[in-house]
C-alpha atoms as a PDB file:
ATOM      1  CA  UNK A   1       0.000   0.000   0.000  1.00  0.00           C
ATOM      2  CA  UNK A   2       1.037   3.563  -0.521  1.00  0.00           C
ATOM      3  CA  UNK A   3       1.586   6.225   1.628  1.00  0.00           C
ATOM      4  CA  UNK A   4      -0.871   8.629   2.383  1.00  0.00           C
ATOM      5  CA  UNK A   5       0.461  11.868   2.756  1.00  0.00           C
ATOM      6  CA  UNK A   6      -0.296  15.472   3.233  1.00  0.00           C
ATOM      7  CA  UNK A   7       1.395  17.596   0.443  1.00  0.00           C
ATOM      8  CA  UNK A   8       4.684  18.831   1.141  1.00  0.00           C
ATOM      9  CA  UNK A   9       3.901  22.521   0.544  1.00  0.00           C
ATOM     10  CA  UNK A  10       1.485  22.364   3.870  1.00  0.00           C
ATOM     11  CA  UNK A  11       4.260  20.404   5.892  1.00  0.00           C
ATOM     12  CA  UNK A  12       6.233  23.486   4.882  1.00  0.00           C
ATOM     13  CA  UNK A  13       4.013  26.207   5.464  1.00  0.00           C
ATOM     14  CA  UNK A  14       2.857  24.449   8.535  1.00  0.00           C
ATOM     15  CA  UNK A  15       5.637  23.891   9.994  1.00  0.00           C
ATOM     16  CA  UNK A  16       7.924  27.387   9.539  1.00  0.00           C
ATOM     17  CA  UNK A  17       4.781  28.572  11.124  1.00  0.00           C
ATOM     18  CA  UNK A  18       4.756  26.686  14.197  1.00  0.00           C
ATOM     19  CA  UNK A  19       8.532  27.232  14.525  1.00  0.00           C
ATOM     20  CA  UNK A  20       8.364  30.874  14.194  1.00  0.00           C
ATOM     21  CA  UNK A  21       4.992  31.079  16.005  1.00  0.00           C
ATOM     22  CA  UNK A  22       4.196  33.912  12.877  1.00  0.00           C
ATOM     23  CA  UNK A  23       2.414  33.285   9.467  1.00  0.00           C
ATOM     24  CA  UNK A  24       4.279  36.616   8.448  1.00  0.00           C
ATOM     25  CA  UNK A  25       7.780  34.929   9.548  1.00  0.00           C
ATOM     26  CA  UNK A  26       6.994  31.926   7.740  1.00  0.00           C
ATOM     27  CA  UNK A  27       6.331  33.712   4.551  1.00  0.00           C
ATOM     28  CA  UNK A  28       9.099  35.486   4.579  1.00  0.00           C
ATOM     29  CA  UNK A  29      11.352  32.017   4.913  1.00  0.00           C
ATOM     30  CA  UNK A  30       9.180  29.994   2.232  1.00  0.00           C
ATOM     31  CA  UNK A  31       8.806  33.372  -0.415  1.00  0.00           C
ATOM     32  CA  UNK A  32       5.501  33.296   0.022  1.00  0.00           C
ATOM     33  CA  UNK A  33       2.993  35.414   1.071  1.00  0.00           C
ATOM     34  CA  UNK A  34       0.930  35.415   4.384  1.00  0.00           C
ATOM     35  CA  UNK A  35      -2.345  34.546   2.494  1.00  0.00           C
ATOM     36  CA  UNK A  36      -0.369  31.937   0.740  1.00  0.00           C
ATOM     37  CA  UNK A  37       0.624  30.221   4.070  1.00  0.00           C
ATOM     38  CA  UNK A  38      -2.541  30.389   5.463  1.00  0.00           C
ATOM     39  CA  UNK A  39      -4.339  28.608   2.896  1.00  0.00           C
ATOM     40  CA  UNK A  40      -1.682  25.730   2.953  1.00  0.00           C
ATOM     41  CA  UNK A  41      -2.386  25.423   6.860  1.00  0.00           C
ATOM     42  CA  UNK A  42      -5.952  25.096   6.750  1.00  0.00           C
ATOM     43  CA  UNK A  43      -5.630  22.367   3.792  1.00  0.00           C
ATOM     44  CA  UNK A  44      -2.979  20.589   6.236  1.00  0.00           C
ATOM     45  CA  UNK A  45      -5.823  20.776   8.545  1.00  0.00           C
ATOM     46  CA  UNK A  46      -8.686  19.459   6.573  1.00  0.00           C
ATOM     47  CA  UNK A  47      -6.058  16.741   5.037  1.00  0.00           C
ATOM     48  CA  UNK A  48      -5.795  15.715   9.137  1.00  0.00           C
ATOM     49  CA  UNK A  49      -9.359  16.409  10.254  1.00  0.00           C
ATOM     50  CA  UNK A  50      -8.085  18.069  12.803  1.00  0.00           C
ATOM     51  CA  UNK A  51      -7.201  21.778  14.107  1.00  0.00           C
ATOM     52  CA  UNK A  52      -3.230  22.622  14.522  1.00  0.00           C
ATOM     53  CA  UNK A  53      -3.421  26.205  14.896  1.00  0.00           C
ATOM     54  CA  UNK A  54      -5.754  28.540  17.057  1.00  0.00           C
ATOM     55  CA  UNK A  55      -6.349  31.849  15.463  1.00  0.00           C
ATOM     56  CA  UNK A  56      -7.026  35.001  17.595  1.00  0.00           C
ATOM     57  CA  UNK A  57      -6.608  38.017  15.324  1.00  0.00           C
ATOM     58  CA  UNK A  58      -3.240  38.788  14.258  1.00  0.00           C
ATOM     59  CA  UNK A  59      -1.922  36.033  16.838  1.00  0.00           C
ATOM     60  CA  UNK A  60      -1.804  32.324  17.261  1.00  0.00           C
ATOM     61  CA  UNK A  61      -1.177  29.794  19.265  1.00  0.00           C
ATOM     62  CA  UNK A  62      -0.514  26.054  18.745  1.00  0.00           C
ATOM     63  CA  UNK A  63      -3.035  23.419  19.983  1.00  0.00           C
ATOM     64  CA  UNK A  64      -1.690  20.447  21.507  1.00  0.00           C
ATOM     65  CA  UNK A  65      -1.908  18.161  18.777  1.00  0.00           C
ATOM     66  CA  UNK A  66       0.093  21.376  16.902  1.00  0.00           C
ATOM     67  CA  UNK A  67       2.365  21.475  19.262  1.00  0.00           C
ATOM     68  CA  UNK A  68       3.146  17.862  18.866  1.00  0.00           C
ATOM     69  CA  UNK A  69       2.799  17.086  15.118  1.00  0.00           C
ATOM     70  CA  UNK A  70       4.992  20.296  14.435  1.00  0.00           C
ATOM     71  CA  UNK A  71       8.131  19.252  17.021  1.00  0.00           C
ATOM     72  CA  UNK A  72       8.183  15.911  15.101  1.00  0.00           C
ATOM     73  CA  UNK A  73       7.906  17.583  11.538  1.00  0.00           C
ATOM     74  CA  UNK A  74      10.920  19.578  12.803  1.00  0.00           C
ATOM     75  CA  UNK A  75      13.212  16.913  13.340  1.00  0.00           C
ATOM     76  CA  UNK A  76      12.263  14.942  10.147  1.00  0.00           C
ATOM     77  CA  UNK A  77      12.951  18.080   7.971  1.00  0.00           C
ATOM     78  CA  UNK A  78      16.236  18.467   9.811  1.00  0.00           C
ATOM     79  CA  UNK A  79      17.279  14.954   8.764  1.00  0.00           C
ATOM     80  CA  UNK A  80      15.657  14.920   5.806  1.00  0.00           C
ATOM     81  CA  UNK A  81      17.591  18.540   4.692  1.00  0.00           C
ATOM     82  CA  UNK A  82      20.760  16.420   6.368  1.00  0.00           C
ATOM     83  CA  UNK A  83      20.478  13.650   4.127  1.00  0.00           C
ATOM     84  CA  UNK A  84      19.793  15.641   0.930  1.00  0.00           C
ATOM     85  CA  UNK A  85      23.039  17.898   1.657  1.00  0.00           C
ATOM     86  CA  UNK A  86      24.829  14.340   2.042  1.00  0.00           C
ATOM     87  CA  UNK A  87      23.326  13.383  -1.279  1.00  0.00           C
ATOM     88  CA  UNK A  88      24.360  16.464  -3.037  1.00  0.00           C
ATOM     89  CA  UNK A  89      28.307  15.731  -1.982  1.00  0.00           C
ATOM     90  CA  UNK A  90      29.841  13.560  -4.868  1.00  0.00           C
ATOM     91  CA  UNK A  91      31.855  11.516  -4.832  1.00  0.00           C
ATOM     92  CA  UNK A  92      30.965  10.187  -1.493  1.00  0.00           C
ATOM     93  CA  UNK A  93      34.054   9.128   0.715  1.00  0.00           C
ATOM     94  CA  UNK A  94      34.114   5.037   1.950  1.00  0.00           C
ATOM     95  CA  UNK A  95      36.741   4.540   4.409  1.00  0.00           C
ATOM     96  CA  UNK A  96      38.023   1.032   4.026  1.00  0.00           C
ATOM     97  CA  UNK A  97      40.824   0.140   6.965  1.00  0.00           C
ATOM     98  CA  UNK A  98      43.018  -3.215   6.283  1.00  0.00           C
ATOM     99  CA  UNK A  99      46.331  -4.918   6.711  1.00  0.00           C
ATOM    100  CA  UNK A 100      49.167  -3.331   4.493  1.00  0.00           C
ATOM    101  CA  UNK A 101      49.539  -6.538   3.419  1.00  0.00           C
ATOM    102  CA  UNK A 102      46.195  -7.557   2.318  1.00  0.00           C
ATOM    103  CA  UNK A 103      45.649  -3.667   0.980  1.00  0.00           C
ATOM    104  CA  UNK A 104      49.195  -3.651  -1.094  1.00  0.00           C
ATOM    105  CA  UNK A 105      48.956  -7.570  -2.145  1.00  0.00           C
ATOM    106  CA  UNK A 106      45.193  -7.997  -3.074  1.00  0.00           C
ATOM    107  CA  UNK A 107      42.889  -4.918  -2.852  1.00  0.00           C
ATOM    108  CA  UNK A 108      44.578  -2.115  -4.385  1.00  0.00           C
ATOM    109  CA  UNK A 109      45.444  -3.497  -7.467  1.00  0.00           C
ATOM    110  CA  UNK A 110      41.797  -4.581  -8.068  1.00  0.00           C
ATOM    111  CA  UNK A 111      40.092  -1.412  -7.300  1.00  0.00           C
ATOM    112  CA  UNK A 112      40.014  -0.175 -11.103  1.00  0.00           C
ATOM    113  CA  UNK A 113      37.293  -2.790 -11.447  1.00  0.00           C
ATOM    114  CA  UNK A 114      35.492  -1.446  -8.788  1.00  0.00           C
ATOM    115  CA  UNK A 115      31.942  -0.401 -10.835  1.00  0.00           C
ATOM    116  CA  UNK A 116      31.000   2.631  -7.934  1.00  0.00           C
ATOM    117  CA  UNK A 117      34.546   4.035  -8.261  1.00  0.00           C
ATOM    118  CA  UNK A 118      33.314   7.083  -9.996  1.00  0.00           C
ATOM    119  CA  UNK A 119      30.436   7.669  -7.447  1.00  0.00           C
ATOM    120  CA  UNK A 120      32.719   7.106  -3.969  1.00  0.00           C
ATOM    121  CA  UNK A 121      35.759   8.130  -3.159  1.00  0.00           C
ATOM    122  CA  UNK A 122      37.566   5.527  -1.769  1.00  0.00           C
ATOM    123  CA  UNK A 123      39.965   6.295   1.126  1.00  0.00           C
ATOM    124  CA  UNK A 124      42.531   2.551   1.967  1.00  0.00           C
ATOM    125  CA  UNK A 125      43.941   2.943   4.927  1.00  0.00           C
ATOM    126  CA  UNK A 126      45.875   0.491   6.719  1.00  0.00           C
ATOM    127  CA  UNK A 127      47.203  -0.693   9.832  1.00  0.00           C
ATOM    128  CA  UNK A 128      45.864  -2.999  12.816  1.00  0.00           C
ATOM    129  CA  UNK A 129      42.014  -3.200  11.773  1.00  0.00           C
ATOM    130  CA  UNK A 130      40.620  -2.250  14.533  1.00  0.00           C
ATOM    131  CA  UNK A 131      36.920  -3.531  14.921  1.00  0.00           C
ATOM    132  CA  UNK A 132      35.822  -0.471  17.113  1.00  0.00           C
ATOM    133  CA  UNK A 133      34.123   1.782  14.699  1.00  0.00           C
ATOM    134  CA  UNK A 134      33.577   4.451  17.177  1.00  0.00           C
ATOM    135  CA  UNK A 135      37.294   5.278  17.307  1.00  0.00           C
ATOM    136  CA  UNK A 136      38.456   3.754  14.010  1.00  0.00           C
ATOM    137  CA  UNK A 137      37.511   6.242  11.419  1.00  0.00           C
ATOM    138  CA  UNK A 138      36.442   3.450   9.200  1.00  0.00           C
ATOM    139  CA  UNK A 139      32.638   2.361   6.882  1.00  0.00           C
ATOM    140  CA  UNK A 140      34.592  -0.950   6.366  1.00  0.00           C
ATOM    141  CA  UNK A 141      37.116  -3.051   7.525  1.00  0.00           C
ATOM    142  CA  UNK A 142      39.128  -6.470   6.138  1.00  0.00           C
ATOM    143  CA  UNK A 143      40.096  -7.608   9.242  1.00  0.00           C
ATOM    144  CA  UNK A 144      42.198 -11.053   9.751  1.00  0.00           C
ATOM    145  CA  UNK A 145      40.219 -13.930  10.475  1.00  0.00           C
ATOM    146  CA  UNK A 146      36.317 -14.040  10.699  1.00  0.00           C
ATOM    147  CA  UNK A 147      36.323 -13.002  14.665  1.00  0.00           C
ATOM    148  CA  UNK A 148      32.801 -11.996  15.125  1.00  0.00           C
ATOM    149  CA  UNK A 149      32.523  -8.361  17.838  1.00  0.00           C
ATOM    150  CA  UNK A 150      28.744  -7.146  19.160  1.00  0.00           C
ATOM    151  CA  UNK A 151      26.263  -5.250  16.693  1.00  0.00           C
ATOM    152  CA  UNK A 152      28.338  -6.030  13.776  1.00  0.00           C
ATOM    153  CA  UNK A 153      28.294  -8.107  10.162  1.00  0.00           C
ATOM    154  CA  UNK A 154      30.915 -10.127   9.125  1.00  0.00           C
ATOM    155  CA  UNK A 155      31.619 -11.444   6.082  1.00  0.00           C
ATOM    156  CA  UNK A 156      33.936 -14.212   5.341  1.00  0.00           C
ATOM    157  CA  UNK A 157      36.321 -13.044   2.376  1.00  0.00           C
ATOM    158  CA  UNK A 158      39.031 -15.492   1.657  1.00  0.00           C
ATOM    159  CA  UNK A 159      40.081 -19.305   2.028  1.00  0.00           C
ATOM    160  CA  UNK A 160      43.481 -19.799   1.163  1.00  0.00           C
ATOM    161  CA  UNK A 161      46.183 -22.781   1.259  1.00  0.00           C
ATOM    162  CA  UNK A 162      49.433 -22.599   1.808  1.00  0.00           C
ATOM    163  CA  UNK A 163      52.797 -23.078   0.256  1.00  0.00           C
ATOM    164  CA  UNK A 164      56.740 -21.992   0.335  1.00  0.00           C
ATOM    165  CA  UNK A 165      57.600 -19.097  -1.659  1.00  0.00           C
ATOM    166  CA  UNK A 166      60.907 -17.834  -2.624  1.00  0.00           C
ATOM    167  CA  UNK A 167      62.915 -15.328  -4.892  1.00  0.00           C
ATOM    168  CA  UNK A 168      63.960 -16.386  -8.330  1.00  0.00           C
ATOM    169  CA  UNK A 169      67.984 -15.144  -7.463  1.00  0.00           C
ATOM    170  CA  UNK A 170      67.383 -17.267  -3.778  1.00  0.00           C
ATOM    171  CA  UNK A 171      65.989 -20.509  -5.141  1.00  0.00           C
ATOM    172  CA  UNK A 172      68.612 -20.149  -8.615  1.00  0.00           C
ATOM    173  CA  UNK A 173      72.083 -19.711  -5.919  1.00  0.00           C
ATOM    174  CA  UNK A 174      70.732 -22.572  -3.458  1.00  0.00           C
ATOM    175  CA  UNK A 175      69.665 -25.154  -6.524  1.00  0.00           C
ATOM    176  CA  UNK A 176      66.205 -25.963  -4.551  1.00  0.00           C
ATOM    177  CA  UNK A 177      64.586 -29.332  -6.229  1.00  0.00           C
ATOM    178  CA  UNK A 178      63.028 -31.283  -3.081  1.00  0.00           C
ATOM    179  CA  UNK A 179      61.024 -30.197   0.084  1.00  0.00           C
ATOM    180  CA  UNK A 180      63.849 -31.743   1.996  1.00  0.00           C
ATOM    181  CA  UNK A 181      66.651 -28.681   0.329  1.00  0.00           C
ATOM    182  CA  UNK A 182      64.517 -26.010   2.738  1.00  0.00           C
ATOM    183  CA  UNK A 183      66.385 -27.480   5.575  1.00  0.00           C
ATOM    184  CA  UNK A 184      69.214 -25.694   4.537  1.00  0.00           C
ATOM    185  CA  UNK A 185      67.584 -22.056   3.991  1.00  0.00           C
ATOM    186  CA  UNK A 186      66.250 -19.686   6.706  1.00  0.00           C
ATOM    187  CA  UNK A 187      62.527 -19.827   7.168  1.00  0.00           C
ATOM    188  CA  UNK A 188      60.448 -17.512   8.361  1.00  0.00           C
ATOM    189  CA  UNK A 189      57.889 -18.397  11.018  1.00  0.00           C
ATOM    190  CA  UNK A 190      54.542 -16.965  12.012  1.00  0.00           C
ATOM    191  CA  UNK A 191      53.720 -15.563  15.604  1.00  0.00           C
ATOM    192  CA  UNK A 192      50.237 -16.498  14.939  1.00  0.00           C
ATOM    193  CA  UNK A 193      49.113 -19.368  13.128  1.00  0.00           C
ATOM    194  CA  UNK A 194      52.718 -20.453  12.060  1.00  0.00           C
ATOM    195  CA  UNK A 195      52.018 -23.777   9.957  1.00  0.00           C
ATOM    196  CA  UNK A 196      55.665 -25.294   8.682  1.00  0.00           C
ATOM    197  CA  UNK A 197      55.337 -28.200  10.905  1.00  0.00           C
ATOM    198  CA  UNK A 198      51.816 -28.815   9.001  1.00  0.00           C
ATOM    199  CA  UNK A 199      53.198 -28.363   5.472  1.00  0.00           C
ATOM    200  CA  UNK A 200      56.727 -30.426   5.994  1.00  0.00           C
ATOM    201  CA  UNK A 201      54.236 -32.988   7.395  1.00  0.00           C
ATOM    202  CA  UNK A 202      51.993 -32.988   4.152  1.00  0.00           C
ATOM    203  CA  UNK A 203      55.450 -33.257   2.222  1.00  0.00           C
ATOM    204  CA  UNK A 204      55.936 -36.780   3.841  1.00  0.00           C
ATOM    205  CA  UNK A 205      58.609 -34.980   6.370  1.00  0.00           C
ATOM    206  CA  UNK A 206      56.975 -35.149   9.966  1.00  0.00           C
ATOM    207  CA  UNK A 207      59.069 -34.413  12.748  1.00  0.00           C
ATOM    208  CA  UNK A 208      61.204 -32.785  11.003  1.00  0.00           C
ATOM    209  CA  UNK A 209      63.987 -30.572  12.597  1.00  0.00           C
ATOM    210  CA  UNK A 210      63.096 -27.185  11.229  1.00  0.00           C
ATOM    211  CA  UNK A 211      66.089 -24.721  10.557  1.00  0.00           C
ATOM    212  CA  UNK A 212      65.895 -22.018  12.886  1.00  0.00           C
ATOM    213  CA  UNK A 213      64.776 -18.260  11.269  1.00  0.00           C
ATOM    214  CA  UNK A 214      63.209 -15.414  12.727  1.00  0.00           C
ATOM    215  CA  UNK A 215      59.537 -14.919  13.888  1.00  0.00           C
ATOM    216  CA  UNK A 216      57.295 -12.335  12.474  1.00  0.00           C
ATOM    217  CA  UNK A 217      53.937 -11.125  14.195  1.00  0.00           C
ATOM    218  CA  UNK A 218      51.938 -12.089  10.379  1.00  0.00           C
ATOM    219  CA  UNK A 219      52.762 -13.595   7.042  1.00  0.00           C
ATOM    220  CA  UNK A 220      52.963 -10.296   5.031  1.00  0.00           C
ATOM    221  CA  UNK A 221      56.098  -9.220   6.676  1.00  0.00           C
ATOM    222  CA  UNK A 222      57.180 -12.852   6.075  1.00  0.00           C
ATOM    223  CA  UNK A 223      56.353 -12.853   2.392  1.00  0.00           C
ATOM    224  CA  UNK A 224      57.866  -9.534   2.085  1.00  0.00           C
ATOM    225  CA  UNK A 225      61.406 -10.723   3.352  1.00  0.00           C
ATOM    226  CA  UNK A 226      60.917 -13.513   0.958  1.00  0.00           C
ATOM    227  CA  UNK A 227      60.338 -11.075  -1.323  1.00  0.00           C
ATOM    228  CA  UNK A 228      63.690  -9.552  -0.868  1.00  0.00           C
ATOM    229  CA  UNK A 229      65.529 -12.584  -0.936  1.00  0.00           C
ATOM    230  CA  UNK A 230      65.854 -13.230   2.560  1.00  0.00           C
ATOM    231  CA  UNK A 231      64.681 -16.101   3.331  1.00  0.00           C
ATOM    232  CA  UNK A 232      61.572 -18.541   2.215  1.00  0.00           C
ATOM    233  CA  UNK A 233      57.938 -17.883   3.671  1.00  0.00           C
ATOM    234  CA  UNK A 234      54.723 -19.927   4.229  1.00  0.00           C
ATOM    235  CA  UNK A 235      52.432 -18.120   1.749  1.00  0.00           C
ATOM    236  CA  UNK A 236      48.939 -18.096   1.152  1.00  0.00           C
ATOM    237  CA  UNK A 237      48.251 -18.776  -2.437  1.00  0.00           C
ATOM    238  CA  UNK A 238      44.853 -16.157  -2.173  1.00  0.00           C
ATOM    239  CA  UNK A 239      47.327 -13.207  -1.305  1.00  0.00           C
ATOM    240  CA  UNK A 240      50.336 -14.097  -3.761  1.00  0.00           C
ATOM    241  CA  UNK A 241      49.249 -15.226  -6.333  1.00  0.00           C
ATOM    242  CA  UNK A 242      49.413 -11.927  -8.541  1.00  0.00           C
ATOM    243  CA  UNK A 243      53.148 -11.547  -6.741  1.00  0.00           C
ATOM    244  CA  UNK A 244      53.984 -14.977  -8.142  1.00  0.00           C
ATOM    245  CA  UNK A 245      52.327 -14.235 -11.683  1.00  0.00           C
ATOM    246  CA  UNK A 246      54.551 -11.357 -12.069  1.00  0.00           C
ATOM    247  CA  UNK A 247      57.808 -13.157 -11.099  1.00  0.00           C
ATOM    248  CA  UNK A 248      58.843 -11.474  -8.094  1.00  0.00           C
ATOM    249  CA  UNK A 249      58.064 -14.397  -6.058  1.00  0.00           C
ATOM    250  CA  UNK A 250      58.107 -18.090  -7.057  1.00  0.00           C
ATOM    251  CA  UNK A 251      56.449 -21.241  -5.990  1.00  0.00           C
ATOM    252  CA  UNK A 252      57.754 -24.129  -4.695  1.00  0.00           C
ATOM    253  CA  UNK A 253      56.294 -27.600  -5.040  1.00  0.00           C
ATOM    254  CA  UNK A 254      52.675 -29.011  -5.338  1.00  0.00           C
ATOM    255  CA  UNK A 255      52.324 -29.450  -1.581  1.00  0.00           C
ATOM    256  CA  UNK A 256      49.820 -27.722  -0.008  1.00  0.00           C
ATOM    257  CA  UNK A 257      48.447 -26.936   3.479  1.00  0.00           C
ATOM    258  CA  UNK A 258      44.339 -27.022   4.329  1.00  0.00           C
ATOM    259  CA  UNK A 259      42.800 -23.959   2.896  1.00  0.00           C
ATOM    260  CA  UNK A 260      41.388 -22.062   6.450  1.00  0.00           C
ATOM    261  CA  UNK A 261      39.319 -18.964   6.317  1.00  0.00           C
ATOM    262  CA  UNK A 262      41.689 -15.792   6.369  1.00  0.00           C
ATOM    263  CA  UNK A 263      40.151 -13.045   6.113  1.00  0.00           C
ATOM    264  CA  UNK A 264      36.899 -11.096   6.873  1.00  0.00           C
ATOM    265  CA  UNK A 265      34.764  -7.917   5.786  1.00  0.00           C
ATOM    266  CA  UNK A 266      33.347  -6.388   8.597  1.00  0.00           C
ATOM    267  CA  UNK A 267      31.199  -3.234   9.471  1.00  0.00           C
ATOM    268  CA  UNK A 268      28.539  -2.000  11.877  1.00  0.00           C
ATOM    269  CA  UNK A 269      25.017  -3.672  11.518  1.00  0.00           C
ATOM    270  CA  UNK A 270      23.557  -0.745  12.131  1.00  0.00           C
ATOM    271  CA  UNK A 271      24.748   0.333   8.683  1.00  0.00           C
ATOM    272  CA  UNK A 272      25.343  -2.840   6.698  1.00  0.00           C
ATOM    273  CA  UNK A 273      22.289  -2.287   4.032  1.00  0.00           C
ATOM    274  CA  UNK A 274      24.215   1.535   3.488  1.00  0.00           C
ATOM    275  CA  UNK A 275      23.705   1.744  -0.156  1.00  0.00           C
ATOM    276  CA  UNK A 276      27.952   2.268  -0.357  1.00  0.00           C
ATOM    277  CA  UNK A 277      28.809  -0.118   2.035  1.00  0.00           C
ATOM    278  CA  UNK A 278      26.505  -2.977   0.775  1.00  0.00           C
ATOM    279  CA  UNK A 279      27.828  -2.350  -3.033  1.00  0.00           C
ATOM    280  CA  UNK A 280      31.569  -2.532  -1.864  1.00  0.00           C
ATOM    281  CA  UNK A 281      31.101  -6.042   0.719  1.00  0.00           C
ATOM    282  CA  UNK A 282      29.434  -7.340  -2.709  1.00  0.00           C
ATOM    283  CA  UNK A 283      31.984  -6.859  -4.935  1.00  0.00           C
ATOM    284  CA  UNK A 284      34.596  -7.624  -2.631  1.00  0.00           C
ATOM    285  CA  UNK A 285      32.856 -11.230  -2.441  1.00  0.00           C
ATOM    286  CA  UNK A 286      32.448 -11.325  -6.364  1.00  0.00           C
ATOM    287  CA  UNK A 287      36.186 -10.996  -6.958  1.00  0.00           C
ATOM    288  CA  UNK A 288      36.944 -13.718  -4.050  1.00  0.00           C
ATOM    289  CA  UNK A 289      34.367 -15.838  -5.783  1.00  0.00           C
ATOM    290  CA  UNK A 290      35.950 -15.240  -9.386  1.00  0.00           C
ATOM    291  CA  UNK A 291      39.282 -16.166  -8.107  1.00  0.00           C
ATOM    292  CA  UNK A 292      38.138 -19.274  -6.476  1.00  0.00           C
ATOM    293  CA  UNK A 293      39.265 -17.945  -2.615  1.00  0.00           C
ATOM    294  CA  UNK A 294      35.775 -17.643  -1.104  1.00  0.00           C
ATOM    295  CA  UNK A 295      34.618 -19.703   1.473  1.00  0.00           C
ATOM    296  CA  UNK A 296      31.976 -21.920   1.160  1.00  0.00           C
ATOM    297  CA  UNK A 297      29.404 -20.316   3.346  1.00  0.00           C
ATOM    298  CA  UNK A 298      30.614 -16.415   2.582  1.00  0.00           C
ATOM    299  CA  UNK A 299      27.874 -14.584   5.030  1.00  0.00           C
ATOM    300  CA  UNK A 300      27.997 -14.795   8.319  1.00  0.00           C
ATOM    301  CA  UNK A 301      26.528 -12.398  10.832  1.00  0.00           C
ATOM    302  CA  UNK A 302      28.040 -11.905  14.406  1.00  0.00           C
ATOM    303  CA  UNK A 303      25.631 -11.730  16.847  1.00  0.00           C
END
């Protein structure tokens, strides 16, 4: 069913009335003139079968059902004039907060297919993704893992295996052929999640004696020392696989870990169906789902 509605011109006349407690005021605000406002009040009236205004001479007064109707009319024009001064700002800015890893590796070099890049303004920022969206100045945020936090929606973004990586000049000086050659590199372990003992395991090596190499707090600073020819990280194939495509990093052998959910898209439930925000989760999940990296079940909402 529709919505029944007085006409706008009363709500206007009606209202600057009420607020000024003058039909002369009003007309002045609106450019119109008192006779004008007048006969938009009365039709307001008729429209609500109902008297907002009392009229004694060249003063009035507000009836109680005037009084009320015009303090709520108020505040919707206020938001309403709020939202069309938002509308009229182009492009519109959407904060996005992520992992410099995640932001420099996957995001940013798919943005140009981004369909609303010409309506929003997207500002990447990145650091610790921070799920407090009081304090984090961000509309969206990628965060590691699928870690659910109170009043918000999160999406699961990526599943990813894992394999070693290394630099072309690395791998060419050491002559690396078999899983059981890494022994003699540095590796670089994970603080969190650190899975070498997993992978040497799915290479028919348990319990092997794992060279020792330094321990980074997350596998983007261990993919970027790979990177530089440092050592050889535990990668996961949904982050490097555009790295790998253009040579900078290679691959080494077919062995895999599990794939394991990695990361997340998260934002305030209050503001999940935000016209902006619900266009960007989507076609976050459409590339994940046209590289093959989304999990299985990719909406999840945290209660």
């Amino acid at each position: 069913m529709g919505r029944k509605l007085p006409p706008f011109a009363a709500v206007r006349a009606f209202e600057a009335t009420a607020r000024h407690l003058s039909v002369k005021a009003a007309a002045e605000e609106l450019c119109l003139t008192p006779s004008a406002i007048s006969h938009q009040i009365r039709a307001l009236e008729g429209f609500l079968d109902t008297q907002l205004i009392d009229r004694a001479g060249n003063r009035i007064a507000l009836t109680l059902t005037g009084e009320n109707y015009a303090g709520k009319l108020s505040h919707l024009l206020d938001a309403f004039h709020q939202d069309t001064e938002s509308a009229r700002e182009a492009p519109r800015t959407l904060r996005v907060l992520s992992t410099p890893g995640f932001a420099a590796r996957w995001l940013v070099p798919r943005l140009a297919r981004f369909d609303h890049a010409r309506d929003l303004r997207l500002r990447v920022s990145n650091g610790a993704p921070s799920l407090d969206f009081a304090t984090n100045d961000a509309d969206v945020v990628i965060q590691w893992s699928d870690r659910p936090g109170p009043d918000l929606v999160v999406d699961p973004l990526m599943a990813s295996a894992r394999y070693p990586v290394i630099s072309p000049a690395l791998r060419a000086r050491w002559k690396i052929r078999r899983p059981q050659d890494l022994r003699r590199l540095t590796l670089f372990y994970d603080e969190t999640d650190d899975a070498w003992p997993d992978w040497f395991a799915a290479a028919g090596l348990a319990g092997t004696d794992l060279p020792p190499g330094p321990t980074f707090p997350n596998c983007e600073l261990s993919t970027t020392m790979a990177e530089q020819g440092q050592g050889v990280a535990l990668a996961y194939d949904a982050v490097v696989r555009d790295t790998v495509a253009a040579g900078r990093l290679q691959r080494l052998f077919d062995v895999t870990t599990p794939a394991r959910a990695i990361y997340a898209i998260a934002c305030p439930r209050s503001r999940a169906e935000d016209p902006a925000i619900a266009a960007f989760r989507q076609w976050l999940q459409a590339e994940a789902a046209a590289e093959g990296v989304l999990p299985a079940h990719p909406s999840q909402a945290a209660e």
